[in-house]
Protein backbone atom coordinates (compact mmCIF):
# COMPACT_ATOMS: atom_id res chain seq x y z
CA UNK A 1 -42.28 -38.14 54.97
CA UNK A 2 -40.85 -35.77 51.89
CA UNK A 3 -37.64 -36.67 53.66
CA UNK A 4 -37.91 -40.15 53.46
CA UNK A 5 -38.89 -40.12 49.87
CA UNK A 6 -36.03 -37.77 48.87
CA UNK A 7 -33.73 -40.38 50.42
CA UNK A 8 -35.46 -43.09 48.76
CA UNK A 9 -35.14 -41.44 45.29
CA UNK A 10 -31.52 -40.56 46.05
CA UNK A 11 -30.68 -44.72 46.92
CA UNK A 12 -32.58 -45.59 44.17
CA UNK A 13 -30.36 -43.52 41.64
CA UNK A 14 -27.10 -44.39 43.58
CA UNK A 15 -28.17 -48.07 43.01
CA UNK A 16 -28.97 -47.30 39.76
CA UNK A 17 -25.89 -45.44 38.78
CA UNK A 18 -23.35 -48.17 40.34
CA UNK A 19 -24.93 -50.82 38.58
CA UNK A 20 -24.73 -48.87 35.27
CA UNK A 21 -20.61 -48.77 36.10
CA UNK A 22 -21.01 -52.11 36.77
CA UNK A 23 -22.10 -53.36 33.64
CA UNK A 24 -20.35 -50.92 31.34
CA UNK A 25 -16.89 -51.87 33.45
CA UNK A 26 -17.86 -55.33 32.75
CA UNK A 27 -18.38 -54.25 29.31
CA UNK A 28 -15.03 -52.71 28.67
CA UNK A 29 -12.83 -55.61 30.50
CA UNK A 30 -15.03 -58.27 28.08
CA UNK A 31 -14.26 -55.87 25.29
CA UNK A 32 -10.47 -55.70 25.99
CA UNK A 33 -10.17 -59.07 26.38
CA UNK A 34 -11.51 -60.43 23.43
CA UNK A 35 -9.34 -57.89 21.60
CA UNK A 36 -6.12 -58.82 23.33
CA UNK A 37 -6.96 -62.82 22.77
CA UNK A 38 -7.60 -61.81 18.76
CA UNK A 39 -3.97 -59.79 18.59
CA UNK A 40 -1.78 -61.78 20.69
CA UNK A 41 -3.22 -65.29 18.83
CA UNK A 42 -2.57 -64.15 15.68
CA UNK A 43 1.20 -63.80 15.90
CA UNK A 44 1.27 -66.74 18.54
CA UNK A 45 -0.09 -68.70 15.62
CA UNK A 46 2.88 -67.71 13.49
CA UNK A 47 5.72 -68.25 16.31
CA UNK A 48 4.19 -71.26 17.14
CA UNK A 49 4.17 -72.31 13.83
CA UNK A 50 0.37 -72.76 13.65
CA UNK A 51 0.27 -74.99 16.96
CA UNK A 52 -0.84 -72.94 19.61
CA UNK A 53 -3.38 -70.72 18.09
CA UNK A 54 -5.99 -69.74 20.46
CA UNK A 55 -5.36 -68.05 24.04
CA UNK A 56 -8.09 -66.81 26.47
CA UNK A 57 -7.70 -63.71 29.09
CA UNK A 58 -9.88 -63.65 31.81
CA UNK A 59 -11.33 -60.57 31.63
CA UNK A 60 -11.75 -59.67 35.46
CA UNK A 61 -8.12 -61.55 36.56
CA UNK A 62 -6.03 -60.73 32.68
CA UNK A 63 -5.19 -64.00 33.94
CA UNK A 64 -3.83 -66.02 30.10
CA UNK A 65 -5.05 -69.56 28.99
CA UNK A 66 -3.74 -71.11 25.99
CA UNK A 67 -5.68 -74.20 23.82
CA UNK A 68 -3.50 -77.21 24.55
CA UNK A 69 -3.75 -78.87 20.80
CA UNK A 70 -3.24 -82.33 22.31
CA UNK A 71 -5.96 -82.61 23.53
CA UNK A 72 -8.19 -79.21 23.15
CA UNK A 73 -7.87 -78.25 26.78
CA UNK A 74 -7.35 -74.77 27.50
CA UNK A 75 -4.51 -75.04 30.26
CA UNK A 76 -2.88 -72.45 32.50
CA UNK A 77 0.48 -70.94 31.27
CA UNK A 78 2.19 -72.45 33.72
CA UNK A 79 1.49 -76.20 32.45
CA UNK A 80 2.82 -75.09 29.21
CA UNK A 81 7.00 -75.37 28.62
CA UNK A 82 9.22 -72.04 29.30
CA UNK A 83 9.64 -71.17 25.84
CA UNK A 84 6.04 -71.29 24.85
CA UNK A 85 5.24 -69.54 27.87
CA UNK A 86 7.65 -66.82 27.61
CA UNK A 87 6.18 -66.41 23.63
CA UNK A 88 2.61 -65.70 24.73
CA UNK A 89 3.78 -63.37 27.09
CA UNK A 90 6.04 -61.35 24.87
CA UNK A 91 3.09 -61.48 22.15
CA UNK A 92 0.82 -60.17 25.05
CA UNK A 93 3.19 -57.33 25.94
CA UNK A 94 3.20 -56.33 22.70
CA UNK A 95 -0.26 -56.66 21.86
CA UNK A 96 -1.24 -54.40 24.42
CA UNK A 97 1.36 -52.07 24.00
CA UNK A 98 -0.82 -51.41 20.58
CA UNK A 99 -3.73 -51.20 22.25
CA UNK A 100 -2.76 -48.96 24.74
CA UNK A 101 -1.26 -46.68 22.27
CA UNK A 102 -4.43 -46.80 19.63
CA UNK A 103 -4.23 -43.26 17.81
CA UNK A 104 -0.90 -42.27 19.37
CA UNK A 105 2.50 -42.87 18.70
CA UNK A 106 3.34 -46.24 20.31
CA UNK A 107 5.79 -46.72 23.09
CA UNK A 108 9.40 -47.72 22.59
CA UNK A 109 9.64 -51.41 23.43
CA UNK A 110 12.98 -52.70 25.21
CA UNK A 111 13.72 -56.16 25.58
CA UNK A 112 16.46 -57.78 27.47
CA UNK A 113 17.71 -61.28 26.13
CA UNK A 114 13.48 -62.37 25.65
CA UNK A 115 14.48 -65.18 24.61
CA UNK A 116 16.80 -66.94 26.72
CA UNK A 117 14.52 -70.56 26.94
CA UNK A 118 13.60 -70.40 23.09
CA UNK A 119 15.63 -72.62 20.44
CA UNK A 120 16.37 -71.26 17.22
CA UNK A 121 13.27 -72.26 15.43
CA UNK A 122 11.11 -70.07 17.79
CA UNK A 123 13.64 -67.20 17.82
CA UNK A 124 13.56 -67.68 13.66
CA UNK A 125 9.53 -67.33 13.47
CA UNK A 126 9.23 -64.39 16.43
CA UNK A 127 12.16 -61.78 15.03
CA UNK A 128 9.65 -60.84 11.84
CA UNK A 129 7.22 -59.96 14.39
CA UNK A 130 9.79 -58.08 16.71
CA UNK A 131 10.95 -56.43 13.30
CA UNK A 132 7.11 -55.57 12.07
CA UNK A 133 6.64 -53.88 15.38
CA UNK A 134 10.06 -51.98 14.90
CA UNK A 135 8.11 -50.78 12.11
CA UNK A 136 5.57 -48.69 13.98
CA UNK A 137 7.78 -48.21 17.39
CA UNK A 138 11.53 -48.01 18.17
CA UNK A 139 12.68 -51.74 19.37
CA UNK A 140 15.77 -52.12 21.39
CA UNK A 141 16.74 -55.83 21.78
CA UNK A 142 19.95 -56.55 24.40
CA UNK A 143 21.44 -59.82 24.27
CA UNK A 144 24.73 -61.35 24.96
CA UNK A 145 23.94 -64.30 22.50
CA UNK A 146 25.94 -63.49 18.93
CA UNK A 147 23.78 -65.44 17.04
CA UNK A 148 20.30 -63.82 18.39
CA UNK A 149 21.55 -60.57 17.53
CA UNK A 150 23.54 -62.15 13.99
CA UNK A 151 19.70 -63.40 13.07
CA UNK A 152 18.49 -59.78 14.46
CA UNK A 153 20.88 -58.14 12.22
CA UNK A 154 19.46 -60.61 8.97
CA UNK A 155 16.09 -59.40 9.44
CA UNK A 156 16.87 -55.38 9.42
CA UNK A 157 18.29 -54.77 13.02
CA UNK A 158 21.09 -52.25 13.52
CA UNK A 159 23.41 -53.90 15.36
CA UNK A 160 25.17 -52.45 18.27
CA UNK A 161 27.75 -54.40 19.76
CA UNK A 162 28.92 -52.81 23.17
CA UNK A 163 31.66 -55.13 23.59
CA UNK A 164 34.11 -53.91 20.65
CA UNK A 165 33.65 -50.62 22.53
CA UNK A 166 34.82 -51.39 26.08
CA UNK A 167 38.31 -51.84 25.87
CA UNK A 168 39.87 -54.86 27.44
């Protein structure tokens, strides 16, 4: 009998103390995806300018919605074009770079051509938020396009051109 109702006690805590990680997992993926919507959506507002403004991450899945203005919906990446698509998920990289890094120095952040699907309007509104974040974390941006890395250069970029240096 005092057997038994050791055992009992013991499943009874167990129970307990999974469904205590349970919740406060729950907790922290709500928590972190509520704060990743907030970051990313702010600078997708100003990319986009001011029409896409509102994403949603699925807490358990990360899996990204945006708010279709059109018609309100909030649609799967995918339905969106390659260039819009390729902004949120830039603006997510970066956003969680930050988060990851809260209260330490944040990661360097290396991006190969990023923008190959954009046109120049979206590559005009997203370099001041590559440059802010150069800011706070060293930013390398490769491309073989000369007039992404002329506008690079116009908003504070060193420029490095690797060509001139290989000789012909």
């Amino acid at each position: 009998n005092g057997e038994i109702a050791r055992i009992s006690s013991l499943d009874r805590a167990l129970g307990l103390a999974i469904e205590t990680v349970e919740r406060r997992t729950h907790e922290a993926h709500q928590e972190f995806a509520r704060r990743l919507e907030t970051l990313a959506a702010d600078a997708l507002r100003d990319v986009t300018g001011g029409r896409y403004s509102e994403i949603r991450v699925d807490p358990a899945t990360l899996v990204v919605r945006a708010r279709v203005p059109e018609n309100g919906a909030i649609v799967e990446l995918d339905a969106l074009s390659a260039g819009t698509r390729d902004q949120v998920y830039l603006l997510i990289r970066i956003a969680m770079a930050r988060m990851f890094a809260e209260g330490l120095e944040l990661p360097p952040l290396l991006l190969d051509d990023p923008f190959a699907y954009w046109d120049e309007t979206r590559i005009e509104r997203c370099l001041p938020i590559i440059a802010d974040n150069a800011f706070d974390a060293q930013t390398i941006l490769f491309t073989c396009s000369p007039d992404l890395a002329a506008a690079a250069e116009r908003v504070g970029a060193a420029r490095i051109d690797l060509t001139a240096a290989v000789p012909a």
